[in-house]
C-alpha atoms as a PDB file:
ATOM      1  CA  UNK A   1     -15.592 -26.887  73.388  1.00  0.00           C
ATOM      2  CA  UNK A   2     -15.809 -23.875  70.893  1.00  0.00           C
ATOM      3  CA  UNK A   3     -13.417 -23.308  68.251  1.00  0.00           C
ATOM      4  CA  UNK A   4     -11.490 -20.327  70.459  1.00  0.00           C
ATOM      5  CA  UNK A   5     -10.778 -22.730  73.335  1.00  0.00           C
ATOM      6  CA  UNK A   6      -9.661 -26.002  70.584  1.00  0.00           C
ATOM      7  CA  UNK A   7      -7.259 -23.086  69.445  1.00  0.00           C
ATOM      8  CA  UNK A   8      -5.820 -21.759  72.529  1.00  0.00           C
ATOM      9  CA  UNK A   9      -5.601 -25.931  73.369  1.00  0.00           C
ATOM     10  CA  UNK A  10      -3.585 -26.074  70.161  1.00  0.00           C
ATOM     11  CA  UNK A  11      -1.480 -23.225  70.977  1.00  0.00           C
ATOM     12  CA  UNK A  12      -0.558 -24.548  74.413  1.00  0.00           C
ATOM     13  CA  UNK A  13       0.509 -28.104  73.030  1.00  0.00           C
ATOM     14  CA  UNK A  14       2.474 -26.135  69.906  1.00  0.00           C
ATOM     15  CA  UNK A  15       4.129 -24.196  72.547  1.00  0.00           C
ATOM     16  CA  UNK A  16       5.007 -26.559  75.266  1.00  0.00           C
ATOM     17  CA  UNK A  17       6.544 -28.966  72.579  1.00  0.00           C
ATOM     18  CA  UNK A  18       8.582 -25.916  71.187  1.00  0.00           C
ATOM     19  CA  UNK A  19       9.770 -25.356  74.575  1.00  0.00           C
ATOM     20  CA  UNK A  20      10.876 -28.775  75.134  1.00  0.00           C
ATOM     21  CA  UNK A  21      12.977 -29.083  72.318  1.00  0.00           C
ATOM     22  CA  UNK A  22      14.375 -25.758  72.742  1.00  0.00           C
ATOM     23  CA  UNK A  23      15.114 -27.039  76.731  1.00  0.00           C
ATOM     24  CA  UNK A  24      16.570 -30.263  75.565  1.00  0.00           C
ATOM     25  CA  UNK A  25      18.995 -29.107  73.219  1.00  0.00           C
ATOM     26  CA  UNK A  26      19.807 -26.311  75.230  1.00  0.00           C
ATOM     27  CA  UNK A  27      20.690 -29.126  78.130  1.00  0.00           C
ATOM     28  CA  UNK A  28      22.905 -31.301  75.483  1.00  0.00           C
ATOM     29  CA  UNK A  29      25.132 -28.695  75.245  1.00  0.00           C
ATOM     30  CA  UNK A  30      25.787 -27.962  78.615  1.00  0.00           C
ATOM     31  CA  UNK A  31      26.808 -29.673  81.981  1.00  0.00           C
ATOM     32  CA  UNK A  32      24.124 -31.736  83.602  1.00  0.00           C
ATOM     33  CA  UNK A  33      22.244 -29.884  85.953  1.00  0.00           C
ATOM     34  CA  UNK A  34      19.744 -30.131  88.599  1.00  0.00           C
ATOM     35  CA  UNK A  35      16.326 -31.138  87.963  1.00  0.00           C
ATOM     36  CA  UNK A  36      14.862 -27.369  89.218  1.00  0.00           C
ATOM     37  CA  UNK A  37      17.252 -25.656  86.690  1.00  0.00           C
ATOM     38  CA  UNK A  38      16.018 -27.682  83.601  1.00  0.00           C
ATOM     39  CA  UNK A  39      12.599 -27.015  84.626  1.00  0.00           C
ATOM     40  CA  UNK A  40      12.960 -23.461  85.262  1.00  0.00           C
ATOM     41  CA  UNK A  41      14.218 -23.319  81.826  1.00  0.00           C
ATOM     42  CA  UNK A  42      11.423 -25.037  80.528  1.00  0.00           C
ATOM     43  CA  UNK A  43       8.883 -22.747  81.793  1.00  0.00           C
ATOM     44  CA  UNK A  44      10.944 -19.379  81.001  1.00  0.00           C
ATOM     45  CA  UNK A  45      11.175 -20.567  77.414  1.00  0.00           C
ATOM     46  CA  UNK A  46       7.458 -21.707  77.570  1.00  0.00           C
ATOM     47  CA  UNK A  47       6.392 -18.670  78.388  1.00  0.00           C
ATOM     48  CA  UNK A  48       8.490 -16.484  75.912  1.00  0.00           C
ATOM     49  CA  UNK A  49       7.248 -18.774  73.203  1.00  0.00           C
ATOM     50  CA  UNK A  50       3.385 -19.241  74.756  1.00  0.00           C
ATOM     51  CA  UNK A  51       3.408 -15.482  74.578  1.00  0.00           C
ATOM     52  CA  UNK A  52       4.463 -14.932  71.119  1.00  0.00           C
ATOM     53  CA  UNK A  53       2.446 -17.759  69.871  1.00  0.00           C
ATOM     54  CA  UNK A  54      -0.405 -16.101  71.576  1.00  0.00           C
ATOM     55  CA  UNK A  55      -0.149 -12.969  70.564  1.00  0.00           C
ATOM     56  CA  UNK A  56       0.292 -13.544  67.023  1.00  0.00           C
ATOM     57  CA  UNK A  57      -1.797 -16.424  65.926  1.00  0.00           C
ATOM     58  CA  UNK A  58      -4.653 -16.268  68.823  1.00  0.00           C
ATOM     59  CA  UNK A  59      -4.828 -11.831  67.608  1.00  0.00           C
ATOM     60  CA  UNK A  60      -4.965 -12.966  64.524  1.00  0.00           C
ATOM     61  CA  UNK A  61      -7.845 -15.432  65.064  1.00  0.00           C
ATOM     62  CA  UNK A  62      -9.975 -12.565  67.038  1.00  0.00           C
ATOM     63  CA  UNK A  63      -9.366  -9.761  65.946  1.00  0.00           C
ATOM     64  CA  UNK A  64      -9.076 -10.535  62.032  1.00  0.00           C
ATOM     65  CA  UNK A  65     -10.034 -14.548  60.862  1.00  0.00           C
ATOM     66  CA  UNK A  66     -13.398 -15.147  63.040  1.00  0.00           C
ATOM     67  CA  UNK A  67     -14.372 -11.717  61.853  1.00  0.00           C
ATOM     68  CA  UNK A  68     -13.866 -12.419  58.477  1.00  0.00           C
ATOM     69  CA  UNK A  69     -15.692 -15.989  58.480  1.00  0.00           C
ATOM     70  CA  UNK A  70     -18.471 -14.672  60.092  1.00  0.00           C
ATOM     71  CA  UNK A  71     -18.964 -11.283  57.587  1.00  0.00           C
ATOM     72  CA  UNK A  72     -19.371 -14.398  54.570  1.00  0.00           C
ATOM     73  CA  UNK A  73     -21.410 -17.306  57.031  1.00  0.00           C
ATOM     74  CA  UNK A  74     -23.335 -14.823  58.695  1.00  0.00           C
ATOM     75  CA  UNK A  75     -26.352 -12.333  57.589  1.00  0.00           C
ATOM     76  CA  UNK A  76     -25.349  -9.124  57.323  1.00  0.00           C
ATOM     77  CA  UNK A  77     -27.755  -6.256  58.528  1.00  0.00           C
ATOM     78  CA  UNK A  78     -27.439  -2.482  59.042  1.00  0.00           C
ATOM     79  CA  UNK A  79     -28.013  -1.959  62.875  1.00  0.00           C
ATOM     80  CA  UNK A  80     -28.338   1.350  64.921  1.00  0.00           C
ATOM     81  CA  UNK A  81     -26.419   1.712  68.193  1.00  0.00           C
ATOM     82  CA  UNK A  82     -29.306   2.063  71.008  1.00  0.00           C
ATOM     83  CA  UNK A  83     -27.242   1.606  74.327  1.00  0.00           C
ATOM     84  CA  UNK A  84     -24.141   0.492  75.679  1.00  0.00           C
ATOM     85  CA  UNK A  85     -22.745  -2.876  77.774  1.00  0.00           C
ATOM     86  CA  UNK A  86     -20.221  -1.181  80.726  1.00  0.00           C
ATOM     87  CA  UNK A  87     -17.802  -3.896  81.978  1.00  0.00           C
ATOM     88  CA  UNK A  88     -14.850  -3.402  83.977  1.00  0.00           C
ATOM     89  CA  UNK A  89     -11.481  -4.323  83.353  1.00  0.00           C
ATOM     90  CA  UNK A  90      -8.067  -3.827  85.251  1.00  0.00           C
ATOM     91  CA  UNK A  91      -5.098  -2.429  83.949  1.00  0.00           C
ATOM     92  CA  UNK A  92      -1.560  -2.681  85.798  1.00  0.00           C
ATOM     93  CA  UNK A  93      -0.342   0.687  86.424  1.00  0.00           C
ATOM     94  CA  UNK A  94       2.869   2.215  85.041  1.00  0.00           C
ATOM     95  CA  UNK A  95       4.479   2.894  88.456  1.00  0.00           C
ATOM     96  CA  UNK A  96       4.377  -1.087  89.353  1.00  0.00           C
ATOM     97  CA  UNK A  97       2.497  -0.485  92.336  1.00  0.00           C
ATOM     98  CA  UNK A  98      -0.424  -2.755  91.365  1.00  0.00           C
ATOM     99  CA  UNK A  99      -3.622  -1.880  88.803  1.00  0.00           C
ATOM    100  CA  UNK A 100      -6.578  -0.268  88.700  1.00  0.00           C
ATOM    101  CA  UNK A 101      -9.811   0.098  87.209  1.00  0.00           C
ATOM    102  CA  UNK A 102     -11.008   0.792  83.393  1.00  0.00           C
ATOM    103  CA  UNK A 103     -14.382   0.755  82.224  1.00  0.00           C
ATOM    104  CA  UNK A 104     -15.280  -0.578  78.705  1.00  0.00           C
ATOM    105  CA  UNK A 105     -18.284   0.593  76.656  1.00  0.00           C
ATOM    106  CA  UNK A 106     -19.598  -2.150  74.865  1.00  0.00           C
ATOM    107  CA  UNK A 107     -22.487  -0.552  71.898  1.00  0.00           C
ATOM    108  CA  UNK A 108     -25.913  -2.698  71.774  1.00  0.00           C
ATOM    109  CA  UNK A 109     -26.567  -2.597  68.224  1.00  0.00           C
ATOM    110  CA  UNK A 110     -30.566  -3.224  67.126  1.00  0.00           C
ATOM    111  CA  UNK A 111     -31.089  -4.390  64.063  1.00  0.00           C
ATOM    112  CA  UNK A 112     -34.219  -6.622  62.127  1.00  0.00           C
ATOM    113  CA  UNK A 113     -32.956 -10.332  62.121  1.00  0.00           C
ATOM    114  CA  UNK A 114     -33.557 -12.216  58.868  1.00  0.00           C
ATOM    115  CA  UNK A 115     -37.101 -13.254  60.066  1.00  0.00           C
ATOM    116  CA  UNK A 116     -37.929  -9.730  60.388  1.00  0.00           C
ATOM    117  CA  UNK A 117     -38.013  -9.561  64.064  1.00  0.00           C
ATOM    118  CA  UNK A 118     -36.129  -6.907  65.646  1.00  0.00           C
ATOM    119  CA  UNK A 119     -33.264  -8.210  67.528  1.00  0.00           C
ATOM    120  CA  UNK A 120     -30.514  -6.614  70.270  1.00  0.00           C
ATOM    121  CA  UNK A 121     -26.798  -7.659  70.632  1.00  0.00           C
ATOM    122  CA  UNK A 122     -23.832  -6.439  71.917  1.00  0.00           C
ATOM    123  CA  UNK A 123     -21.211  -5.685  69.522  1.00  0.00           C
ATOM    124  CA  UNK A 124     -18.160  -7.987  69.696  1.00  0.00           C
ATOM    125  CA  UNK A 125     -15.139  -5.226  70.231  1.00  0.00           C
ATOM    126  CA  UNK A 126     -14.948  -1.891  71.855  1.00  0.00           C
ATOM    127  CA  UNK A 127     -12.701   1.364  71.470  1.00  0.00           C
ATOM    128  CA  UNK A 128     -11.676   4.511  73.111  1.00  0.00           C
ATOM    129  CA  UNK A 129     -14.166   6.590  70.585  1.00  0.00           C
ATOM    130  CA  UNK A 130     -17.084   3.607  70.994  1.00  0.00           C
ATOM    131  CA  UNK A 131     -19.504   4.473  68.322  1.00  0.00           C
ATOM    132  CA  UNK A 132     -22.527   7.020  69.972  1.00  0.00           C
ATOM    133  CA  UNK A 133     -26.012   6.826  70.167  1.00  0.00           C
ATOM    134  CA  UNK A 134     -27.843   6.260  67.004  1.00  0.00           C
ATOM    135  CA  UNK A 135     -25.238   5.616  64.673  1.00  0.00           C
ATOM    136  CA  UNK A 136     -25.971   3.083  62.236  1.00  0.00           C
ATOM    137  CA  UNK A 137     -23.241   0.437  61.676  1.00  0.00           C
ATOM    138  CA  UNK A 138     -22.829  -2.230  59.606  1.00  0.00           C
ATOM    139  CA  UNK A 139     -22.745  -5.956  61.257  1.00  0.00           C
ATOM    140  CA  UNK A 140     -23.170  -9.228  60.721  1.00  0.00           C
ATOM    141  CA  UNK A 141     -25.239 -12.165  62.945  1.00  0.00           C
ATOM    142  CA  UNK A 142     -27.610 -14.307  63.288  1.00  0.00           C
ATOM    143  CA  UNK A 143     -29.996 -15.773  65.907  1.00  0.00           C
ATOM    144  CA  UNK A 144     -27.145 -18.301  67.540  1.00  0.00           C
ATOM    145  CA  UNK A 145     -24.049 -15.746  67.599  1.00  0.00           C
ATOM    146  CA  UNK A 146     -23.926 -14.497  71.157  1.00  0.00           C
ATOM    147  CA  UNK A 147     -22.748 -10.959  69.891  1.00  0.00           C
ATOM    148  CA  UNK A 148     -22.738  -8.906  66.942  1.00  0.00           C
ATOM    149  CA  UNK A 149     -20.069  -9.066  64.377  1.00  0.00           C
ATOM    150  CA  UNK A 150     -18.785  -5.516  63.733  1.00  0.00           C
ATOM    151  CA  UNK A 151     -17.374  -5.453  60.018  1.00  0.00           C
ATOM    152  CA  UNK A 152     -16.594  -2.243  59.962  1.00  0.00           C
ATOM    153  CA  UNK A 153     -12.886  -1.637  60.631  1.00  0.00           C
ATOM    154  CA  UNK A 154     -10.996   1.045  61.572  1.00  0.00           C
ATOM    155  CA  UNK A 155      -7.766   1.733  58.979  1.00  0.00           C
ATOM    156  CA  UNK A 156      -5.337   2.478  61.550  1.00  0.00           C
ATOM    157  CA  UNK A 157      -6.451  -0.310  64.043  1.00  0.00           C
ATOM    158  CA  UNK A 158      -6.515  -2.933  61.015  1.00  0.00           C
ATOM    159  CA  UNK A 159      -2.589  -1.529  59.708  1.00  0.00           C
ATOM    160  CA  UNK A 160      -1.368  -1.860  63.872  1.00  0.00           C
ATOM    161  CA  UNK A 161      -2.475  -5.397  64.500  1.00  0.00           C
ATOM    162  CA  UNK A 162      -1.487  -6.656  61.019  1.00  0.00           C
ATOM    163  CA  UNK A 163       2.217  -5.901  61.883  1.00  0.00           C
ATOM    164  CA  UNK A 164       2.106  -6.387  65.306  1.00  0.00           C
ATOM    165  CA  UNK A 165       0.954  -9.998  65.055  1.00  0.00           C
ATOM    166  CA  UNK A 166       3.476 -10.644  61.898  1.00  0.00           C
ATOM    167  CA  UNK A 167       6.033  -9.658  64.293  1.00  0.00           C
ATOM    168  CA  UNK A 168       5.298 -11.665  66.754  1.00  0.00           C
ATOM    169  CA  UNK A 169       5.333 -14.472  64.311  1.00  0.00           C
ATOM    170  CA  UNK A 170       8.814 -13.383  63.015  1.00  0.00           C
ATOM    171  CA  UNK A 171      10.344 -13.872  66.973  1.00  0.00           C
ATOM    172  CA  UNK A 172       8.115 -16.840  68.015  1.00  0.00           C
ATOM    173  CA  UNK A 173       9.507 -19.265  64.505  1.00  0.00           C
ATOM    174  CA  UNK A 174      12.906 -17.800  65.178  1.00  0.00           C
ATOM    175  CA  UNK A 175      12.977 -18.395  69.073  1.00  0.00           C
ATOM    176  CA  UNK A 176      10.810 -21.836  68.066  1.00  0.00           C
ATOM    177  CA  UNK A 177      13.281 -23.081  65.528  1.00  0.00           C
ATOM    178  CA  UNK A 178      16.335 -22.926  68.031  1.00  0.00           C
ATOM    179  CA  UNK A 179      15.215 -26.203  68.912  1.00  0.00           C
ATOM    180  CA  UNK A 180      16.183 -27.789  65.103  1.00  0.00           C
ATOM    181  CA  UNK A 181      19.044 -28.086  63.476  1.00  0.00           C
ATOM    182  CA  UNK A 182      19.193 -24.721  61.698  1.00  0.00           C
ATOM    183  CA  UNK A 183      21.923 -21.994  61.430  1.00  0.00           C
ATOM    184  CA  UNK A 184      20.817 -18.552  62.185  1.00  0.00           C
ATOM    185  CA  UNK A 185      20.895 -17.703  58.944  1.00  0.00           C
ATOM    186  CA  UNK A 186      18.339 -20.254  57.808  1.00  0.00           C
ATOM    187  CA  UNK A 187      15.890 -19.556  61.166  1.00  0.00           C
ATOM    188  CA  UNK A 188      15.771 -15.734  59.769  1.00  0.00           C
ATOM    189  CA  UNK A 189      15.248 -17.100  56.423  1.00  0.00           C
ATOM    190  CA  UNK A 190      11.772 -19.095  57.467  1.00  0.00           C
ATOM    191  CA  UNK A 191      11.114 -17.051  60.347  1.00  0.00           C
ATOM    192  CA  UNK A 192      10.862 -14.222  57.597  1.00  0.00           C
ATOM    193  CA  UNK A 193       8.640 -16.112  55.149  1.00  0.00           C
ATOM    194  CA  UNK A 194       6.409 -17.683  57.516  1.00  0.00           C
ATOM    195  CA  UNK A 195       5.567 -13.630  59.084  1.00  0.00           C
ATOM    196  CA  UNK A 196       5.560 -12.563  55.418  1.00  0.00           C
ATOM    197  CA  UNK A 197       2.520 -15.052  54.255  1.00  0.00           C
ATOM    198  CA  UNK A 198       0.819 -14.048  58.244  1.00  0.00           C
ATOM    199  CA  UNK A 199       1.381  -9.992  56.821  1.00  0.00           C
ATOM    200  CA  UNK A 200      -0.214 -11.153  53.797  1.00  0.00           C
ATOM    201  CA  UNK A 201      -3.126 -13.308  54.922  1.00  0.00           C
ATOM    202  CA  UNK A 202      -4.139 -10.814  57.485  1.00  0.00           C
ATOM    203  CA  UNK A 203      -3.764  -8.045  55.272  1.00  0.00           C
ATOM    204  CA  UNK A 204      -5.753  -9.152  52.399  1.00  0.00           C
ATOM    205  CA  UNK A 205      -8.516  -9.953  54.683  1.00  0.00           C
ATOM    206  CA  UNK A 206      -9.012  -6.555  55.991  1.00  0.00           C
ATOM    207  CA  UNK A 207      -9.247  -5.264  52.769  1.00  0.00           C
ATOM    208  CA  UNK A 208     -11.531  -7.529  52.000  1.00  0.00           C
ATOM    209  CA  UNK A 209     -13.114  -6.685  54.627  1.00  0.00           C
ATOM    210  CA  UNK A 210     -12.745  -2.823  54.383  1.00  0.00           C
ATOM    211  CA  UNK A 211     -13.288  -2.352  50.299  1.00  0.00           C
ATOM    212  CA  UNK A 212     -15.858  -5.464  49.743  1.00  0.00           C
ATOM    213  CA  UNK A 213     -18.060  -6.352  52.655  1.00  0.00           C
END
């Protein structure tokens, strides 16, 4: 197993044993019900807590950590764009009817590898304005990484996931500590300091990132 799918594992356990204590508590308080009803509430809050958990500490992982650790384990190299990756991706559409079809330009970077032998990867993310032909980018690999590390970030994309995934964070501890014996006041309390310190960690790696690398 890699270290994405030991994470996602990690999330799934965190989440379902959120969700359990939110379901039992929840259940304490209330008249004994059916089997299918506890259940149901089990998966409803799983979800609502999966998600958030998800979406901030998985985003944060991809789109901010493994980038980071890479950029300092990694060689870095200056790399020209010499061809695109299309791939295909499906996007539910806004009526509800069902999805269709988006295409994703992926660059192919080439670059000189740290034995001096020239070397093409695909780069690890893509955008709406993918970077054109011959532009030279900075990156970071080497001969094991499957793709190329982009470590050049866009400012706006950097400031939107930063508070999107501290968000998150703020509703998943404050929907996750319902299940302990907290008043609201003291769920907002940690709920607030625990999205602060993600705002913070995520933040000061971009500029890292941004200023130093």
């Amino acid at each position: 197993m890699n270290s994405t799918s030991i994470l996602l594992l990690f999330l799934v356990v965190i989440s379902f044993y959120f969700a359990f204590r939110i379901t039992k508590k929840i259940a304490s308080k209330s008249d004994k019900g059916k089997i299918w009803e506890s259940g149901f509430l089990f998966l409803f809050t799983f979800l609502i807590v999966g998600s958030l958990n998800l979406f901030s500490i998985f985003f944060s992982y991809t789109f901010i950590w493994e980038k980071g650790f890479r950029a300092v384990v990694e060689q870095k190299h200056e790399a020209v764009v010499v061809d695109y990756v299309i791939e295909k991706s499906y996007r539910k559409s806004t009526t509800g009817s069902g999805s269709y079809p988006i295409l994703l330009y992926f660059p192919v970077v080439k670059f000189k590898n740290e034995k001096g032998i020239e070397t093409k990867k695909k780069l690890d993310l893509t955008s709406n304005h993918p970077y054109k032909i011959g532009q030279t980018i900075k990156i970071s690999a080497n001969d094991a990484s499957k793709n190329a590390n982009s470590i050049e970030f866009e400012p706006l994309f950097s400031v939107i996931a930063i508070s999107l995934t501290s968000v998150a964070m703020f509703f998943f501890v404050l929907v996750a500590s319902f299940g302990f014996n907290k008043t609201m006041k003291e769920r907002v309390k940690i709920a607030r300091n625990i999205s602060v310190l993600l705002f913070l960690i995520n933040g000061i790696i971009s500029l890292w990132m941004y200023f130093v690398v």
